[in-house]
Every structure is written in C-alpha cells, then in structure tokens.
C-alpha atoms as a PDB file:
ATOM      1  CA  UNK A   1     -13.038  10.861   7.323  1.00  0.00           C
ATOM      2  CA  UNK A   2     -13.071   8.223   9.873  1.00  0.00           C
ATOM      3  CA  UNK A   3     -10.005   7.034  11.631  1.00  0.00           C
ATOM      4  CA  UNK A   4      -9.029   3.326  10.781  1.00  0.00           C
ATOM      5  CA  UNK A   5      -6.144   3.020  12.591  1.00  0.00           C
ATOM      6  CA  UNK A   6      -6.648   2.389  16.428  1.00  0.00           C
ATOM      7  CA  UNK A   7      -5.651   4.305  19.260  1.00  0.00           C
ATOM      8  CA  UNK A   8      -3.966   7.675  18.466  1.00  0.00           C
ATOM      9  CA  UNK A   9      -0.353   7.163  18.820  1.00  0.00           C
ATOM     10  CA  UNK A  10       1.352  11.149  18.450  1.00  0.00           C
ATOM     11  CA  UNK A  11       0.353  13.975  18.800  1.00  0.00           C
ATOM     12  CA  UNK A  12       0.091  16.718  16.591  1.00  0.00           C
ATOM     13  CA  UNK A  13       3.069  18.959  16.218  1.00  0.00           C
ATOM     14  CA  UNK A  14       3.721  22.648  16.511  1.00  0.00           C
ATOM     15  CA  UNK A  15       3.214  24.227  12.880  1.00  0.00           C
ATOM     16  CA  UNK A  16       6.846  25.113  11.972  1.00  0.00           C
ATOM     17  CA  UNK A  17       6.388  28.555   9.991  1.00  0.00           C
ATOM     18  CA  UNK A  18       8.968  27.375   7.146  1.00  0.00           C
ATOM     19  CA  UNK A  19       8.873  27.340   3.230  1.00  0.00           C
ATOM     20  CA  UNK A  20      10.255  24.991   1.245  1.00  0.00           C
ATOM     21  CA  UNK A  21      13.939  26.547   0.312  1.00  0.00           C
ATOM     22  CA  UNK A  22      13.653  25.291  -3.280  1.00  0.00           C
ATOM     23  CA  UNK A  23      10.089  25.608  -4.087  1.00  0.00           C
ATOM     24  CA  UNK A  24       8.377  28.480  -1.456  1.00  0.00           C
ATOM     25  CA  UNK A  25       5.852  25.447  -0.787  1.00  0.00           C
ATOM     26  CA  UNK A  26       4.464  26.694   2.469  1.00  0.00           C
ATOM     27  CA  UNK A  27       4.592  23.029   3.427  1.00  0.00           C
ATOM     28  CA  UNK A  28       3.005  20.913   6.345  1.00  0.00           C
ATOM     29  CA  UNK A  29       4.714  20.261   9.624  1.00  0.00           C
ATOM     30  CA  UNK A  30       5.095  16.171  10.541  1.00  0.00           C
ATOM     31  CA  UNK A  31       6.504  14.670  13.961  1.00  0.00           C
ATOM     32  CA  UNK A  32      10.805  13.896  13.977  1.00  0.00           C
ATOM     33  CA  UNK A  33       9.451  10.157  14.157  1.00  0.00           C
ATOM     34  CA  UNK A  34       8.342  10.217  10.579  1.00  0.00           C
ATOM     35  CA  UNK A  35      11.474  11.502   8.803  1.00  0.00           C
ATOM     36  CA  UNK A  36      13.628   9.455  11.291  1.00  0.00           C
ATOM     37  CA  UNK A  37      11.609   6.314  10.321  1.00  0.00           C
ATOM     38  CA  UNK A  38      11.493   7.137   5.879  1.00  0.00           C
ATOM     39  CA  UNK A  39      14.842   8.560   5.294  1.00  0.00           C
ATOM     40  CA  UNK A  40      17.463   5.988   4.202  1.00  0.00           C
ATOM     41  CA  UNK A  41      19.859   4.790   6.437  1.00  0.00           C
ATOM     42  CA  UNK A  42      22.600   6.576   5.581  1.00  0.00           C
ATOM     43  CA  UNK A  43      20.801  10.085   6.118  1.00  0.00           C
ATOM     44  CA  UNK A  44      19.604   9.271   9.573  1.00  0.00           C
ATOM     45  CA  UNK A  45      22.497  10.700  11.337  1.00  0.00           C
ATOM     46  CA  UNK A  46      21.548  13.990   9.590  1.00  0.00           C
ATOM     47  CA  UNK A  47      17.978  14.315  10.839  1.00  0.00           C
ATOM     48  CA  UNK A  48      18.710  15.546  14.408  1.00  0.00           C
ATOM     49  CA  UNK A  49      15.737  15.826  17.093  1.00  0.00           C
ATOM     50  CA  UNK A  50      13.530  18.455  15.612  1.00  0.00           C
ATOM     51  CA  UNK A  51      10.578  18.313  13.780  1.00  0.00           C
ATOM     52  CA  UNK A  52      10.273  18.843   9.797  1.00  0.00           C
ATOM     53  CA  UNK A  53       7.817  20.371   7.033  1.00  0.00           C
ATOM     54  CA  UNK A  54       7.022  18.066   4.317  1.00  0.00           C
ATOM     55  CA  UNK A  55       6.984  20.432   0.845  1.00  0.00           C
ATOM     56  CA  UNK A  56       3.513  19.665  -0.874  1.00  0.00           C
ATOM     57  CA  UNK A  57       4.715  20.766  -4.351  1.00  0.00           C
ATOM     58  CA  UNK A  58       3.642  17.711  -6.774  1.00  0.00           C
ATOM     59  CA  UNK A  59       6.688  18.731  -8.900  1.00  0.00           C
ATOM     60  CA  UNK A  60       9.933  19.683  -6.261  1.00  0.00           C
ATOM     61  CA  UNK A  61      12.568  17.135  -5.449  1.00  0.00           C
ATOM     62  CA  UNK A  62      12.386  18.109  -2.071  1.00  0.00           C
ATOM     63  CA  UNK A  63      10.264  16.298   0.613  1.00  0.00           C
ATOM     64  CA  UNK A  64      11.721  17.138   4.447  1.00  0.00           C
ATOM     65  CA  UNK A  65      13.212  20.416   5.257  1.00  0.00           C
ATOM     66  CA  UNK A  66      14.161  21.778   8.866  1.00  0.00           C
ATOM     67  CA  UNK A  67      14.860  24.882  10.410  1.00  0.00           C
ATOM     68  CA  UNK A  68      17.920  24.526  10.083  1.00  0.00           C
ATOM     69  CA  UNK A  69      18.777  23.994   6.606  1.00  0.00           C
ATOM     70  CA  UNK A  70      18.411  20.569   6.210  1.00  0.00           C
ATOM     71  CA  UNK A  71      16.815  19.023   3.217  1.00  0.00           C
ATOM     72  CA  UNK A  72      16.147  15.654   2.794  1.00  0.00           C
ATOM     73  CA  UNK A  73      14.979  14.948  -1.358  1.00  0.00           C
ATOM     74  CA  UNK A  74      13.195  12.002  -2.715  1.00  0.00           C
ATOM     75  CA  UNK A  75      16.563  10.232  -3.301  1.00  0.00           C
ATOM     76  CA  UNK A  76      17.036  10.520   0.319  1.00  0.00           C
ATOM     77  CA  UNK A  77      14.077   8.345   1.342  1.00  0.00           C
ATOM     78  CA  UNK A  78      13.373   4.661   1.876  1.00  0.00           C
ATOM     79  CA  UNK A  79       9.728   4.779   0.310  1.00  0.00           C
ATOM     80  CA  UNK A  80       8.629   6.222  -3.043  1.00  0.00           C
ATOM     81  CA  UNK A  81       6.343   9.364  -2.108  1.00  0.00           C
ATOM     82  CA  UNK A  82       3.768   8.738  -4.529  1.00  0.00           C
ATOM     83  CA  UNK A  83       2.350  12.075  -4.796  1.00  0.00           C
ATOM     84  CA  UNK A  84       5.441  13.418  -6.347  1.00  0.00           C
ATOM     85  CA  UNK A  85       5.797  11.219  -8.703  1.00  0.00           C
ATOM     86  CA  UNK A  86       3.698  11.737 -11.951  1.00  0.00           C
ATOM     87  CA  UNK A  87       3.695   8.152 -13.252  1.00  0.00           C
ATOM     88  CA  UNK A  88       3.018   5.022 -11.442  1.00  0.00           C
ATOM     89  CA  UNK A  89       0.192   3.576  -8.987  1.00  0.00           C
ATOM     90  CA  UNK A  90      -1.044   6.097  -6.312  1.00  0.00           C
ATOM     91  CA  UNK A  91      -0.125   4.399  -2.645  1.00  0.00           C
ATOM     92  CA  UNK A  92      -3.409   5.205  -0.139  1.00  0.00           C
ATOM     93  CA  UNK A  93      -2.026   3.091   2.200  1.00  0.00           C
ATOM     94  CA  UNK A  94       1.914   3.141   3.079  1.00  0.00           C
ATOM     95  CA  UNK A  95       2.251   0.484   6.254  1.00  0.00           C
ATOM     96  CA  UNK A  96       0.463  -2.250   3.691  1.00  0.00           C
ATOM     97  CA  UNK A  97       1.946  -0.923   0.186  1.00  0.00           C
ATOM     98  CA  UNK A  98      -1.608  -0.783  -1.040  1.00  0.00           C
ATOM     99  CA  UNK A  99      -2.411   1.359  -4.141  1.00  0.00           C
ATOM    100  CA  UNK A 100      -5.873   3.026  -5.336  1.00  0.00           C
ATOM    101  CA  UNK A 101      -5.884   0.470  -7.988  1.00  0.00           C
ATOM    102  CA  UNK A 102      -6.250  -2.688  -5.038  1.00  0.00           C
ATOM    103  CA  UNK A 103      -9.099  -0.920  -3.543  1.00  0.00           C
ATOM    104  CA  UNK A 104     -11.036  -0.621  -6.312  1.00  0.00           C
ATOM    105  CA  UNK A 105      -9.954  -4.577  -7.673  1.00  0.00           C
ATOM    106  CA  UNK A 106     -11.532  -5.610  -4.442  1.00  0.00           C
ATOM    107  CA  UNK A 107     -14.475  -3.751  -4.750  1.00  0.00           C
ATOM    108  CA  UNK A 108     -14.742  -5.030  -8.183  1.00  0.00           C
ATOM    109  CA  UNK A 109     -14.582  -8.298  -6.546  1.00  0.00           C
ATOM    110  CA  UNK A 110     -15.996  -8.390  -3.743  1.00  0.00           C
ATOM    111  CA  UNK A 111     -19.732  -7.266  -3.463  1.00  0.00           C
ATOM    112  CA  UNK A 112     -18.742  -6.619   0.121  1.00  0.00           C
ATOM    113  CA  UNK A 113     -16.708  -3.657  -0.242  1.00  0.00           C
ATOM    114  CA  UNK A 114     -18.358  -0.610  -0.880  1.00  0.00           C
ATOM    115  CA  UNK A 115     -17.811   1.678   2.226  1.00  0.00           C
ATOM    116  CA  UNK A 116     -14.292   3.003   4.047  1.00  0.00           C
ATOM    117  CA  UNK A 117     -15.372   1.061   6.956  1.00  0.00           C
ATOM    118  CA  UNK A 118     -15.848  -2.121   5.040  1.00  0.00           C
ATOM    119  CA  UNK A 119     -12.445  -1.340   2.747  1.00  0.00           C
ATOM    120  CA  UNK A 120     -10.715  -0.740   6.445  1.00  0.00           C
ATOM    121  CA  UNK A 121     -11.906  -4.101   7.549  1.00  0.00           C
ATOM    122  CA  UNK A 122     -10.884  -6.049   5.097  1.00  0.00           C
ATOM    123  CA  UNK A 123      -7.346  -4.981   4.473  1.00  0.00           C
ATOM    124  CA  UNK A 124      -7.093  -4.770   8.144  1.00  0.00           C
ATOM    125  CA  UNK A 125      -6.130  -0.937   8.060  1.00  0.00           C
ATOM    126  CA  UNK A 126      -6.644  -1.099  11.956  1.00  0.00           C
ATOM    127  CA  UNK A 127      -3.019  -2.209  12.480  1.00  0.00           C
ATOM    128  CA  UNK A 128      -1.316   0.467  10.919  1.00  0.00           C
ATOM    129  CA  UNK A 129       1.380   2.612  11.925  1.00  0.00           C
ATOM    130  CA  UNK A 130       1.279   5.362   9.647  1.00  0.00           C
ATOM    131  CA  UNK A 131       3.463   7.896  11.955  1.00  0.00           C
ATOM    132  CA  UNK A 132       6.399   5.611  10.932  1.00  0.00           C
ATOM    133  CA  UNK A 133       5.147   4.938   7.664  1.00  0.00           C
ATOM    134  CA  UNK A 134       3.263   7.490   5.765  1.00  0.00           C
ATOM    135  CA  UNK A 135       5.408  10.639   4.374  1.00  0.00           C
ATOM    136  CA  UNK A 136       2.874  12.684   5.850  1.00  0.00           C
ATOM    137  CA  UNK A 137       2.837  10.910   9.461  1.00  0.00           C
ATOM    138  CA  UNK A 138       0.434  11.647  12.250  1.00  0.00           C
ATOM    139  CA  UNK A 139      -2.589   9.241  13.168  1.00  0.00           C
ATOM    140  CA  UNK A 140      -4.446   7.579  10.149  1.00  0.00           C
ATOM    141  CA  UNK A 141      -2.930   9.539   7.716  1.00  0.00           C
ATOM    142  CA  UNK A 142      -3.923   6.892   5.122  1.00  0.00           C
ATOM    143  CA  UNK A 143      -7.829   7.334   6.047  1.00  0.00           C
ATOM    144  CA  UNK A 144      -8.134  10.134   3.470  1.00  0.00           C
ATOM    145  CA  UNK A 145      -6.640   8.655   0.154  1.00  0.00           C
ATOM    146  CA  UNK A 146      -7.975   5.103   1.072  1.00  0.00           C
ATOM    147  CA  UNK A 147     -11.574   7.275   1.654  1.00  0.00           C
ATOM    148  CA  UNK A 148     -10.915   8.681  -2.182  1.00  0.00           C
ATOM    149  CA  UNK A 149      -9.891   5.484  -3.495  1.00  0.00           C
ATOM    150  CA  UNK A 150     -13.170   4.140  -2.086  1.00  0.00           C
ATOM    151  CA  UNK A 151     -15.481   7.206  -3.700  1.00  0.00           C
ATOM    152  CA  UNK A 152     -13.866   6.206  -6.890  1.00  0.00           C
ATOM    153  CA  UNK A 153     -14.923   2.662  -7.080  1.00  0.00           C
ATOM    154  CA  UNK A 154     -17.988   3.930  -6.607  1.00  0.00           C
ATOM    155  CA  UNK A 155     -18.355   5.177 -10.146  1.00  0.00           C
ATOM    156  CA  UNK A 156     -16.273   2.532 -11.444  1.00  0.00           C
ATOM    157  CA  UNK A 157     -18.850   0.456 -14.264  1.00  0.00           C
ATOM    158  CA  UNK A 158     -17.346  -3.253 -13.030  1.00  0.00           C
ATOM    159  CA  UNK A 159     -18.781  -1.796  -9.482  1.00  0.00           C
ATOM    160  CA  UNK A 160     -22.022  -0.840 -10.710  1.00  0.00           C
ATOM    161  CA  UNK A 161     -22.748  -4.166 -12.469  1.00  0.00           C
ATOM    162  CA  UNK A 162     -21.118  -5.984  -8.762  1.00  0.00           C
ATOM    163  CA  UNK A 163     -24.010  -3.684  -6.826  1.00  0.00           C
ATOM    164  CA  UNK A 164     -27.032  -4.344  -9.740  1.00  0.00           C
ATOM    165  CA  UNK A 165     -26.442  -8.147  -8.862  1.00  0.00           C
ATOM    166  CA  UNK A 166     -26.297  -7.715  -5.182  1.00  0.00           C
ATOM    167  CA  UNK A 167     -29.408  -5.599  -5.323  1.00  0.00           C
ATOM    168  CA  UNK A 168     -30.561  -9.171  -6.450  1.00  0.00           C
ATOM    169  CA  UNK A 169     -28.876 -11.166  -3.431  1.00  0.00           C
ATOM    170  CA  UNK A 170     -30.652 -12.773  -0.403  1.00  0.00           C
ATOM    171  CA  UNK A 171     -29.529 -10.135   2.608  1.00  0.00           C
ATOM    172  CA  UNK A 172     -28.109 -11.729   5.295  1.00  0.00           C
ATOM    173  CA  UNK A 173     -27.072  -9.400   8.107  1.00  0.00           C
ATOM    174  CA  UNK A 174     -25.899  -9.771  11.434  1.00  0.00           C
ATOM    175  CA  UNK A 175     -26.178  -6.649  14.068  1.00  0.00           C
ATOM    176  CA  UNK A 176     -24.261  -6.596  16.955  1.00  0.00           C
ATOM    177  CA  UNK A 177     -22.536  -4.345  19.711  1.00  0.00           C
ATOM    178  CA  UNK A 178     -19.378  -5.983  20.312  1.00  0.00           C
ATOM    179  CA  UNK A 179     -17.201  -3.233  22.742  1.00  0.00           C
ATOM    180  CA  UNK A 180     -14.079  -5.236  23.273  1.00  0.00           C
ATOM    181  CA  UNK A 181     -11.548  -3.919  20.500  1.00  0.00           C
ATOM    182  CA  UNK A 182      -9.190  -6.755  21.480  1.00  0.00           C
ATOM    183  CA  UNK A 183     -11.451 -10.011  21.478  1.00  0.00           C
ATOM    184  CA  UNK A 184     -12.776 -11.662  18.085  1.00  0.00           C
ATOM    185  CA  UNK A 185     -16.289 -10.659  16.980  1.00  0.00           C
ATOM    186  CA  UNK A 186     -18.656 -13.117  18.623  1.00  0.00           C
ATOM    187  CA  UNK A 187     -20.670 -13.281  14.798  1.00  0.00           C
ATOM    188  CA  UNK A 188     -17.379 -13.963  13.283  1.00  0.00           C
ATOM    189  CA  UNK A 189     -17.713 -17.543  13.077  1.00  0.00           C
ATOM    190  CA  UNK A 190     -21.411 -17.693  12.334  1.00  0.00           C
ATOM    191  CA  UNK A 191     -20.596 -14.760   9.543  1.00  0.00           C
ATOM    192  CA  UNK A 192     -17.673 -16.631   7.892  1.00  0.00           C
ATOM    193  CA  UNK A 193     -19.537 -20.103   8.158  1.00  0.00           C
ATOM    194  CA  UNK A 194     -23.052 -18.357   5.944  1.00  0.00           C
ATOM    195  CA  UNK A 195     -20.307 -16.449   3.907  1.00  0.00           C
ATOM    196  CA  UNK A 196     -18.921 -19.790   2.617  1.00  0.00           C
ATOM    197  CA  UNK A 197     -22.267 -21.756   2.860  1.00  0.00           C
ATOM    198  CA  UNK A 198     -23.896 -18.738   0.238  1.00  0.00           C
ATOM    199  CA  UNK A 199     -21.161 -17.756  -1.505  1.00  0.00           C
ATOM    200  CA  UNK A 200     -21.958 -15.049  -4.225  1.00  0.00           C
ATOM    201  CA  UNK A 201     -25.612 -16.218  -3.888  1.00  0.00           C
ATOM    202  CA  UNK A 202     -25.885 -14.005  -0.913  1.00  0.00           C
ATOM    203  CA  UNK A 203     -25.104 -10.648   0.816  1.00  0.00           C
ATOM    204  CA  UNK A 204     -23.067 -11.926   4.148  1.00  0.00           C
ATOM    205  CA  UNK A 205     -22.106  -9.059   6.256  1.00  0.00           C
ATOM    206  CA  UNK A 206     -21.672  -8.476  10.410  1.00  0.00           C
ATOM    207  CA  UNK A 207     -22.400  -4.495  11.915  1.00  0.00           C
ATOM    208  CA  UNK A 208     -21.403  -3.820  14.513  1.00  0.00           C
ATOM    209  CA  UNK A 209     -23.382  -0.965  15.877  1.00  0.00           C
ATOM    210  CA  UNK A 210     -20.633  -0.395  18.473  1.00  0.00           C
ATOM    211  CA  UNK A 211     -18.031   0.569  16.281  1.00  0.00           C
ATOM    212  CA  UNK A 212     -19.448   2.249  13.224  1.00  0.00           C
ATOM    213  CA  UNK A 213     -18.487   5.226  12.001  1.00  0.00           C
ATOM    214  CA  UNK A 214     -20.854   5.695   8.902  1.00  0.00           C
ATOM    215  CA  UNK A 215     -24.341   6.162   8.805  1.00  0.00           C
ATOM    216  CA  UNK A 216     -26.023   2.519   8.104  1.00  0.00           C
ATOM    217  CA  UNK A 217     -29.484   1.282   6.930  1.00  0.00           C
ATOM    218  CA  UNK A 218     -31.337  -0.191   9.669  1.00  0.00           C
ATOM    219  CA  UNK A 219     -34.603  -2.112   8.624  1.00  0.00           C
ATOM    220  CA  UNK A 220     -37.428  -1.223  10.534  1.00  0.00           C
ATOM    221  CA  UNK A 221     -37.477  -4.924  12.212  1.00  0.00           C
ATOM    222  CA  UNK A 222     -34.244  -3.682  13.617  1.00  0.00           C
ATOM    223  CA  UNK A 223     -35.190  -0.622  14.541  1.00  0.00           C
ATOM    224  CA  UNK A 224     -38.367  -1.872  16.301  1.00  0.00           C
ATOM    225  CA  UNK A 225     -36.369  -4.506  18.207  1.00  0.00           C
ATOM    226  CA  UNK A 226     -33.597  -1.973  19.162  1.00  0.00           C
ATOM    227  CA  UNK A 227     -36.219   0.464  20.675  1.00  0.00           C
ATOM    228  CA  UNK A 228     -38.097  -2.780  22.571  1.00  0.00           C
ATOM    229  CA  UNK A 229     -35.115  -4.193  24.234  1.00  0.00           C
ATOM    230  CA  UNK A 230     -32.168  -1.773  23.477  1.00  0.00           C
ATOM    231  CA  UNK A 231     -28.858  -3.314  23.133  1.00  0.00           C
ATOM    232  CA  UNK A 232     -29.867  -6.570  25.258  1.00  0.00           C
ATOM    233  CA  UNK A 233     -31.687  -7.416  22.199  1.00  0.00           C
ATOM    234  CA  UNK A 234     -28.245  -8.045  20.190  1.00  0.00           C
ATOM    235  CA  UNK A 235     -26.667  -9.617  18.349  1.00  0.00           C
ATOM    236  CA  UNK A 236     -29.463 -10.113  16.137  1.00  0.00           C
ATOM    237  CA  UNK A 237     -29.863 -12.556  12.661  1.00  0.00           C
ATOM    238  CA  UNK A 238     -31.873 -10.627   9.946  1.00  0.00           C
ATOM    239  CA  UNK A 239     -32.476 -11.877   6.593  1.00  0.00           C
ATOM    240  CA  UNK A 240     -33.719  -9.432   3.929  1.00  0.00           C
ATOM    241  CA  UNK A 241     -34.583  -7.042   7.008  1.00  0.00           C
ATOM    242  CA  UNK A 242     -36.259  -9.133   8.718  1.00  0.00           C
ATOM    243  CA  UNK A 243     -35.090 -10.017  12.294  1.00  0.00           C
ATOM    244  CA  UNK A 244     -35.158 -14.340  12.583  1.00  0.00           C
ATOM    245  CA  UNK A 245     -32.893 -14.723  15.718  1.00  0.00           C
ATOM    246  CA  UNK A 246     -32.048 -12.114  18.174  1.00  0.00           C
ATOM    247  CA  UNK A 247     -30.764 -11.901  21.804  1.00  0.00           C
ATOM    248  CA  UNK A 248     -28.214 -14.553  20.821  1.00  0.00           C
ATOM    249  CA  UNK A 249     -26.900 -16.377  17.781  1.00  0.00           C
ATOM    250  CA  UNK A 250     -28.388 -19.587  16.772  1.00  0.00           C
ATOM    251  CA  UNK A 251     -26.150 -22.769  15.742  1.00  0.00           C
ATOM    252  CA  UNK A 252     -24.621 -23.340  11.828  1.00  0.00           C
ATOM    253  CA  UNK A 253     -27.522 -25.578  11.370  1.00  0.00           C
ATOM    254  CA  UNK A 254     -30.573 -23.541  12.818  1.00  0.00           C
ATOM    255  CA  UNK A 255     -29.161 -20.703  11.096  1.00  0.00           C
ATOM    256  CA  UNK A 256     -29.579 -22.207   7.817  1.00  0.00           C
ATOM    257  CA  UNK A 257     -32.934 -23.259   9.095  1.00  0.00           C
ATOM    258  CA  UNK A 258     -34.001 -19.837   9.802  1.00  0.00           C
ATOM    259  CA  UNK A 259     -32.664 -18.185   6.785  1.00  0.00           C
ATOM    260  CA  UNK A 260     -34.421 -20.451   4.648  1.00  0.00           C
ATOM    261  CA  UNK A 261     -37.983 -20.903   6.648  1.00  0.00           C
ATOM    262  CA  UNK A 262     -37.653 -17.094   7.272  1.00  0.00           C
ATOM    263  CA  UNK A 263     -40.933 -15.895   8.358  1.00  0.00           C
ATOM    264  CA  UNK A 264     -43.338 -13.066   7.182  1.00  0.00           C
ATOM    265  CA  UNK A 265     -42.317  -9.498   8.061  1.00  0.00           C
ATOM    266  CA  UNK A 266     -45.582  -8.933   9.476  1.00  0.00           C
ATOM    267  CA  UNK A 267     -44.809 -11.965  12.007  1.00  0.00           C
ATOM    268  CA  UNK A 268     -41.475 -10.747  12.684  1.00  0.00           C
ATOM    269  CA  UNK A 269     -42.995  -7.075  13.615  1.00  0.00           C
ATOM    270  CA  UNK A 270     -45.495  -9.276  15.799  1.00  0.00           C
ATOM    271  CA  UNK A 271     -42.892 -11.350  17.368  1.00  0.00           C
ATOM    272  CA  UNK A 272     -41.028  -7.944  18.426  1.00  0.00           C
END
C-alpha cells in the first residue's frame, strides 16, 4: 500500500515477544509514543518508558500490555479502537476521525475519487500523524484501511453508475512533475479554475508524474511527447488524450480555447 503520510517520523520497534495476559493474542509491538499519546490522562503516569504490544483479539478488553504487567483496556484510552468494537462506523483514518463510510460518500460523490492516491489527496491524508494517533502507531498506519475502504467503493452500485457517466465526460488532464513537496502545484490554479468552469460536465484532474505511486494510464500523445522531450516537455494540457498545450500552461482563457478547438489526434501526434 502506498504511504500517504509524508516523511517517516519513527522507527520501527523491537518485536516484544509478549502475549496478551487475558487473551494469549500474540499481539503486535507499537512505539511508547503511541500509548503515551491514546491513553487517558489519568493513566499516563502508568505507562513508563518502554514500548507496548497492542492485543489484536477483535473480542478482548485489553488493548496495551507491557512487560511488565501493565495493561491498559479500552476504558483506559482517549479514542474508541474501532476494531474492537463490533457495532459502529469502522475509523480508516484516526488523526482526521474519518470512517469507511466517508470514503466511499465521496466517491459516491465525487467522480474524482476512485484511487488511494486520489482518496489521500483529497482528505489531505499527507498531514497525518498517525504514531500519535492511530492505536496501531508507526508511519501511515491508516494507508491500509483507507486502501480497503477505497477497494470497497469500488463495487459499491452508486460508484458504478458515478464511473458509467464519467466514461461519458470530456477528459481533461493535466501531467506534470512537480518535485517540491512544500510549494503549491503549479496546475493547481489552472486545475481548480476548469474544475469550476466544467463542473460535472467534465473529468478535471492534475498527475503528477513525480509523485505517483499507482500505475496510471498515459495516452499515447503523452507518451510520445514524454519520450521526445522527457520531462522538459511538462506540464502538459491534454484533453481526451490528446496533448493541446505542453512545455507550459496556457492562460484561463486560452485554456478554454484549446479545450474546446482541440485539434485532431493525428495533428497532435504530428505536432509532437
């Protein structure tokens, strides 16, 4: 699964070799940082400096226990630990409070959202902290239940009839290779200008060949154009896989222009 949180903030620790003293689970071992951060505020004093396994049984009380002897149950904790519980929406995504049920509402919504990258985007998952925030800690630790919550959309029928209608949508896709992680997308302002210009009479969407971490359809314009030039040929404006701009973006106005004046694709292969 890909990671969708940033830079890797802890490292992994040292597998404690522990079972659960109520259960037997054999558990999983997560960093001090985690239990210090979940357990109420009252139990803090009790968690000491070690490192704890997290008991994986669906159906035991228990969630932290440490070598030595200390047990922290569900009572004990500041968040509800979703997998233990067997009513109630499924959290995929602890830092933002967001359930399986708003990932597939948004999918349902918007035509948009149909991969973990593009789910990741826009929730913003790349600003979360899940080693203080996820029961299970670590780096990313949401990427796996948000990446199931995602698969299940997929077979949801309000998703099916979103992606039947986009089949039908003018494409309008811009590639780029945008390195700097801290500075804005340079599309971003052309992309959110077409998105509001088309509305959900078109298929707006920026890729950023830099950054992707999921294998993506590139039209043979693109493809042409990328082994021509190579990246100096980005970002690139191409409208039902055609390339109409590239090396640069065009203005709001010529965008339009282009997008509806596009021209053949056997010009745009010629033009390449």
């Amino acid at each position: 699964m890909a990671s969708c949180c940033g830079p890797k903030r802890v490292e992994n620790p040292g597998r404690l070799d522990l079972a659960c003293p109520r259960c037997s689970d054999a558990g999983r071992t997560v960093n001090n940082i985690t239990v210090m951060s979940l357990v109420t505020d009252e139990s803090r004093d009790e968690v000491g400096a070690a490192d704890y396994n997290i008991c994986l049984s669906s159906t035991c009380n228990v969630v932290y226990y440490g070598e030595t002897g200390t047990v922290f149950t569900k009572e004990d904790l500041r968040v509800r630990v979703s997998f233990k519980e067997a009513e109630g929406a499924k959290t995929v995504c602890y830092c933002y409070g967001l359930t399986e049920e708003d990932v597939v509402a948004e999918m349902r919504r918007n035509p948009r959202a149909r991969s973990f990258t593009d789910v990741a985007a826009i929730f913003g998952l790349n600003n979360c902290r899940c080693e203080k925030h996820h029961p299970f800690g670590g780096n990313c630790a949401c990427a796996t239940d948000v990446g199931r919550a995602v698969k299940k959309g997929r077979t949801d029928l309000l998703v099916l009839e979103k992606d039947r209608e986009r089949a039908s949508m003018k494409r309008i896709h811009i590639f780029e290779q945008h390195l700097d992680c801290c500075s804005p997308s340079p599309s971003a302002s052309l992309a959110s200008f077409l998105e509001r210009k088309y509305r959900n009479n078109a298929d707006v969407k920026t890729i950023n060949l830099a950054t992707v971490t999921e294998n993506v359809h590139l039209p043979p314009s693109v493809l042409l154009l990328l082994q021509k030039e190579g990246g100096a040929s980005l970002p690139a404006l191409v409208v039902d896989d055609i390339v109409v701009a590239h090396r640069g973006l065009p203005t709001f106005m010529d965008a339009i222009r282009l997008i509806e004046k596009k021209p053949s694709l056997e010009k745009s292969r010629q033009e390449a």
